[in-house]
Protein backbone atom coordinates (compact mmCIF):
# COMPACT_ATOMS: atom_id res chain seq x y z
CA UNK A 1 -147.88 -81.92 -38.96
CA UNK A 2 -145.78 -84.76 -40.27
CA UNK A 3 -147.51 -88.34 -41.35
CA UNK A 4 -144.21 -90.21 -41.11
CA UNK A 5 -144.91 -93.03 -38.72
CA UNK A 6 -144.08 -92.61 -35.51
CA UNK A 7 -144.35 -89.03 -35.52
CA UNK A 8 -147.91 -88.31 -36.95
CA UNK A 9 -151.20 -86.82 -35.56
CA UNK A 10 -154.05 -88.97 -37.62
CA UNK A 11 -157.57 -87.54 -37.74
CA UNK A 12 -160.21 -88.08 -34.97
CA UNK A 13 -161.97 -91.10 -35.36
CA UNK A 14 -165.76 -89.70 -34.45
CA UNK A 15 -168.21 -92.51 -32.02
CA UNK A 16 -171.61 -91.67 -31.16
CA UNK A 17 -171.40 -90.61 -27.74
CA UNK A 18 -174.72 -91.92 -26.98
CA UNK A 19 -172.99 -95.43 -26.86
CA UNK A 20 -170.98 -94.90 -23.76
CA UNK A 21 -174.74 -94.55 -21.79
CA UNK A 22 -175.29 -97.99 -22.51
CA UNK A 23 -172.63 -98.64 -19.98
CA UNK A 24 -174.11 -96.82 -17.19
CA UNK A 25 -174.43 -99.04 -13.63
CA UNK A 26 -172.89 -101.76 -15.56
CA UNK A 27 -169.76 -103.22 -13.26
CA UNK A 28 -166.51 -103.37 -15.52
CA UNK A 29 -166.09 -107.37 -14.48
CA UNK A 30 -169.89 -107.96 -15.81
CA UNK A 31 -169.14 -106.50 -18.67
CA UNK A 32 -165.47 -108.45 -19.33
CA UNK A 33 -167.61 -111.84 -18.71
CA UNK A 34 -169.63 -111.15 -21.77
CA UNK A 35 -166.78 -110.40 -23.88
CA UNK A 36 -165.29 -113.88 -22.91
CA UNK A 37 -163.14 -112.65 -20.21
CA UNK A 38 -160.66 -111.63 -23.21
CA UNK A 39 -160.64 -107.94 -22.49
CA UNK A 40 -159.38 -105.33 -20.32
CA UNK A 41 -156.11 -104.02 -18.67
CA UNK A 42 -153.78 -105.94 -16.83
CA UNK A 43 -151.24 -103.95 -14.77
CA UNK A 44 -152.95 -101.05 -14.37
CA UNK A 45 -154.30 -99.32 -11.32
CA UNK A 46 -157.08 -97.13 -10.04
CA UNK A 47 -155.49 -93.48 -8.57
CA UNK A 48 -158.68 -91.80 -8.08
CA UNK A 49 -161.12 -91.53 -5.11
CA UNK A 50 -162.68 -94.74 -5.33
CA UNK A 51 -166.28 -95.20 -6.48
CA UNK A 52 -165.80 -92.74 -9.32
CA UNK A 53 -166.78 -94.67 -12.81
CA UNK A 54 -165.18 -94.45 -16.13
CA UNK A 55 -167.11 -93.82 -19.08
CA UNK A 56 -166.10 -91.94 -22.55
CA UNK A 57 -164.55 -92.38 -25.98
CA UNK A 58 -160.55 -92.83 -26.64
CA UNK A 59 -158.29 -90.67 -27.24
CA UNK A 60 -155.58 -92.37 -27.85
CA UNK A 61 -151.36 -91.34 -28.06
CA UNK A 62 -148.26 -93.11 -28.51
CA UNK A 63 -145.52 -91.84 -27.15
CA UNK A 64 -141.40 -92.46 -26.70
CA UNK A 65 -141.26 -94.08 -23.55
CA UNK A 66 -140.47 -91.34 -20.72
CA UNK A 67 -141.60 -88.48 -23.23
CA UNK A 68 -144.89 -86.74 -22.87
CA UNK A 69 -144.59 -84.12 -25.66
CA UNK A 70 -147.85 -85.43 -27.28
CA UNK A 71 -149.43 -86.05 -24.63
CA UNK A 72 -149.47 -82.44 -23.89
CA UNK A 73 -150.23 -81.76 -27.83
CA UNK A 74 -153.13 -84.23 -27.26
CA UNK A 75 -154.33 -81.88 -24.21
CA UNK A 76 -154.81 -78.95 -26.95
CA UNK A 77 -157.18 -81.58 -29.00
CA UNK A 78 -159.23 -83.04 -26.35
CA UNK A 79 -162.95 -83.07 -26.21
CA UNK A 80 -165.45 -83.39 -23.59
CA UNK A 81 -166.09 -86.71 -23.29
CA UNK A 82 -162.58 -88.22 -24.41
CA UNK A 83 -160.47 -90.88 -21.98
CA UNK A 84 -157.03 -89.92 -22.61
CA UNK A 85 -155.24 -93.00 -23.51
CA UNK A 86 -151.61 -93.43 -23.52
CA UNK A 87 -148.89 -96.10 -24.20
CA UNK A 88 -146.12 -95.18 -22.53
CA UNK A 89 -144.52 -98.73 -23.41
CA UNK A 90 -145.07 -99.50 -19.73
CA UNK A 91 -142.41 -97.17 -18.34
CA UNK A 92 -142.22 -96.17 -15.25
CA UNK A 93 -139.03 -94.87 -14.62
CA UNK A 94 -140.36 -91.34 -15.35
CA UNK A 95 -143.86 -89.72 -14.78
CA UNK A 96 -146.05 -88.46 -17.40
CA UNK A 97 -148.82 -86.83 -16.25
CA UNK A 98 -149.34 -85.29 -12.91
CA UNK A 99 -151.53 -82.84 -11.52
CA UNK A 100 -151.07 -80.12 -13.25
CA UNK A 101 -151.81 -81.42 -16.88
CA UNK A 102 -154.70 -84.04 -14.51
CA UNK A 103 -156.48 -80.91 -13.83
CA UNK A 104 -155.50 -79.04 -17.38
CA UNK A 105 -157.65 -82.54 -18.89
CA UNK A 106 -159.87 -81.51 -16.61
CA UNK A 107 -160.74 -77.73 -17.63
CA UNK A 108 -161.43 -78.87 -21.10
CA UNK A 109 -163.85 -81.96 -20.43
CA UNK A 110 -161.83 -84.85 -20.48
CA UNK A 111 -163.70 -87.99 -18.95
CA UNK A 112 -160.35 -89.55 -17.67
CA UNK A 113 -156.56 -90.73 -18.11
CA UNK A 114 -155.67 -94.15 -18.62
CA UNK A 115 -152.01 -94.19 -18.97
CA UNK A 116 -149.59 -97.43 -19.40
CA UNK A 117 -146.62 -95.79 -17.69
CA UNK A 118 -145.93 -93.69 -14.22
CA UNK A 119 -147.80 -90.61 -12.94
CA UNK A 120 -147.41 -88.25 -9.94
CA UNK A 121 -148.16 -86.13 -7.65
CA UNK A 122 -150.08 -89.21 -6.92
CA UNK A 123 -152.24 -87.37 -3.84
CA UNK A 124 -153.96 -84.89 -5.65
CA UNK A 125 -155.36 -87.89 -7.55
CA UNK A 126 -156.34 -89.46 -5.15
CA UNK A 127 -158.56 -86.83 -3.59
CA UNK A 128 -159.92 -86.23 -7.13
CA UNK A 129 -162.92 -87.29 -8.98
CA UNK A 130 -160.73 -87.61 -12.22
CA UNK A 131 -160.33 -91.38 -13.22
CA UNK A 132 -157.36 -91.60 -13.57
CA UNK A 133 -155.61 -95.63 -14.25
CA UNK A 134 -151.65 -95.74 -14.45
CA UNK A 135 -148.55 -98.73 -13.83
CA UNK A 136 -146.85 -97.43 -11.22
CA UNK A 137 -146.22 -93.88 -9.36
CA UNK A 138 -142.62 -91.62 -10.30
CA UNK A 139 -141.30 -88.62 -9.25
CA UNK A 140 -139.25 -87.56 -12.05
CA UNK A 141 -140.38 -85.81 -14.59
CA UNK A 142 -140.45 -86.86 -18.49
CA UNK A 143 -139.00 -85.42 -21.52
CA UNK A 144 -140.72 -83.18 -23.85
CA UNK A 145 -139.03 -84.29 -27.16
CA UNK A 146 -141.00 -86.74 -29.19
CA UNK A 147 -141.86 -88.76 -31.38
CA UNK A 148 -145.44 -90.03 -30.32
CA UNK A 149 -149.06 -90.30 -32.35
CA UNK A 150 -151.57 -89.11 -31.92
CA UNK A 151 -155.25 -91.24 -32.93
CA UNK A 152 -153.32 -94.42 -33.57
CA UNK A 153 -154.25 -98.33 -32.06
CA UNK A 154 -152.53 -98.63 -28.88
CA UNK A 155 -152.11 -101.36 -26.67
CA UNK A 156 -152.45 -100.28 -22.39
CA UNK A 157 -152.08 -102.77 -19.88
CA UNK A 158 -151.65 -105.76 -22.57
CA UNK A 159 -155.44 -104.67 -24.26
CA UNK A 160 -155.37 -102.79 -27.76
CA UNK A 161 -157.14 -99.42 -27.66
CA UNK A 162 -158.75 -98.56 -31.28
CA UNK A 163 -158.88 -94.59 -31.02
CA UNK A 164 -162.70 -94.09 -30.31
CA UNK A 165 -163.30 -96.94 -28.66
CA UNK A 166 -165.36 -96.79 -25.69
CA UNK A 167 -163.44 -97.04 -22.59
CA UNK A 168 -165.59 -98.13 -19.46
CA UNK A 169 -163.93 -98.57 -15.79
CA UNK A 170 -164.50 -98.98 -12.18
CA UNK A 171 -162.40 -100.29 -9.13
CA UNK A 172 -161.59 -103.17 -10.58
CA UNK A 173 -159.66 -102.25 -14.16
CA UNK A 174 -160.25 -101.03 -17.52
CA UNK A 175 -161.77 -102.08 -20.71
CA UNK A 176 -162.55 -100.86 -24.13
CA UNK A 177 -165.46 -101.84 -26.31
CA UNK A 178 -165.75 -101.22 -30.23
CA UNK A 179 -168.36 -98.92 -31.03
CA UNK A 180 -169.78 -102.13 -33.71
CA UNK A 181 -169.97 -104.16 -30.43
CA UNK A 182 -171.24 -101.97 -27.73
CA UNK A 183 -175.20 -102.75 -27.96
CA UNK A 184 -175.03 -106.18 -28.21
CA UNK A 185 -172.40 -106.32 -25.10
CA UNK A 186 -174.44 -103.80 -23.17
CA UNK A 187 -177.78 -106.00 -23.79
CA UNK A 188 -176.00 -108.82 -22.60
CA UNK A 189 -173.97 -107.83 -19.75
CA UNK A 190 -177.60 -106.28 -18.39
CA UNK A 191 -178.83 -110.13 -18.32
CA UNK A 192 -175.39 -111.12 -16.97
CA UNK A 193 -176.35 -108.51 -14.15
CA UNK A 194 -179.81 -109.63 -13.61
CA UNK A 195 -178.75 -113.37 -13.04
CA UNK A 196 -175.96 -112.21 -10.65
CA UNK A 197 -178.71 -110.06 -8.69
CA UNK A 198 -181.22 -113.11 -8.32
CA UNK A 199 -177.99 -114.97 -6.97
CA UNK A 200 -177.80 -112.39 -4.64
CA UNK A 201 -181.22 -112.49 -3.56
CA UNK A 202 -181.13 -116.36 -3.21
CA UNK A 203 -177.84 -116.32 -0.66
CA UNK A 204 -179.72 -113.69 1.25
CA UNK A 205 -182.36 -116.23 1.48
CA UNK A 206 -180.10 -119.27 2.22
CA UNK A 207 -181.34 -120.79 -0.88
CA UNK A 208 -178.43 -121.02 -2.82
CA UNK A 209 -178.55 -123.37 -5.48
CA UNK A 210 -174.68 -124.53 -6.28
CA UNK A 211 -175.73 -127.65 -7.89
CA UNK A 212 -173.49 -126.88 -10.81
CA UNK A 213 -170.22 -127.66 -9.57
CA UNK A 214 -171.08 -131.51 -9.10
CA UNK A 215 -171.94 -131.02 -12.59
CA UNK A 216 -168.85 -129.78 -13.70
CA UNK A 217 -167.01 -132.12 -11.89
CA UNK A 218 -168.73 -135.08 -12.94
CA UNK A 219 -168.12 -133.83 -16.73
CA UNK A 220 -164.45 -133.75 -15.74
CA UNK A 221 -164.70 -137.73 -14.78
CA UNK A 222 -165.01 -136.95 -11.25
């Protein structure tokens, strides 16, 4: 194994698994309110059977854009629990991934793909319960050349991925949470998700109180 940037395979960053439970039931947008609405993926979209939740701990490659050599190197180091994540520079002229490495991620315990570049064989995702987040959808196939990294900051759908970071989606997108940060967000998105409930409740009971938008207006000289 080389270490000369850009072609380099860095050492597993380890993250108490026990963090990504804290994430359980909790909606990805809850969560991406209580980091300030700073975080997540823009871009990328949901090619699984919906309903299925992400949850696990980044894996995360860097790759030439087209080229899926480490990707498939990455397959040999996965472990159960890992999101694949991959920068593919946002190409999407060419596929990375497709069903047979989906379901090769799969047989070793892989927790999901998040991929910022093409995929296909885009129906046997779809009928999967593999989460599985890409740009777009390409027939052709990649190259299997190089360079790439392997456990190396990358940056998916415009958010940077710190390899073991915790990687939490749903229907709605993608985000990843630094281990340091994950009780504190997870305490505070619950809250977030309490409030929202007893909103809920109250427009069920035609007693919603929207009294707060005069407020904000009148704060805005209105």
């Amino acid at each position: 194994m080389t270490a000369q940037p850009g072609f380099r395979i860095l050492p597993r960053v380890e993250t108490d698994r026990a963090l990504v439970a804290l994430f359980d039931g909790l909606p990805a947008s809850n969560i991406s309110d209580n980091m300030n609405r700073m975080a997540g993926t823009a871009g990328l979209q949901p090619y699984h059977r919906p309903g299925v939740p992400l949850r696990g701990v980044a894996l995360t490659v860097h790759v030439r854009a087209g080229d899926n050599l480490m990707i498939h190197h990455a397959l040999q180091l996965v472990r159960a629990g890992d999101v694949l994540v991959v920068d593919g520079e946002g190409c999407i002229d060419r596929a990375l991934i497709g069903e047979i490495m989906k379901n090769v991620a799969k047989m070793r315990g892989a927790a999901g793909a998040v991929i910022d570049g093409a995929i296909r064989d885009v129906a046997s995702f779809r009928e999967d319960d593999f989460p599985c987040y890409a740009r777009a959808v390409c027939h052709r196939g990649p190259y299997k050349d190089g360079p790439g990294e392997i456990n190396v900051p990358v940056s998916v759908g415009g958010m940077l991925v710190h390899p073991g970071d915790i990687m939490i989606g749903d229907d709605d997108g993608v985000l990843a949470i630094r281990p340091g940060e994950a009780r504190a967000v997870a305490e505070a998105t619950r809250k977030k998700a309490a409030a929202e409930a007893a909103t809920l409740a109250s427009i069920a009971k035609r007693q919603y109180d929207d009294s707060w938008i005069e407020k904000a207006l009148k704060a805005k000289g209105l």
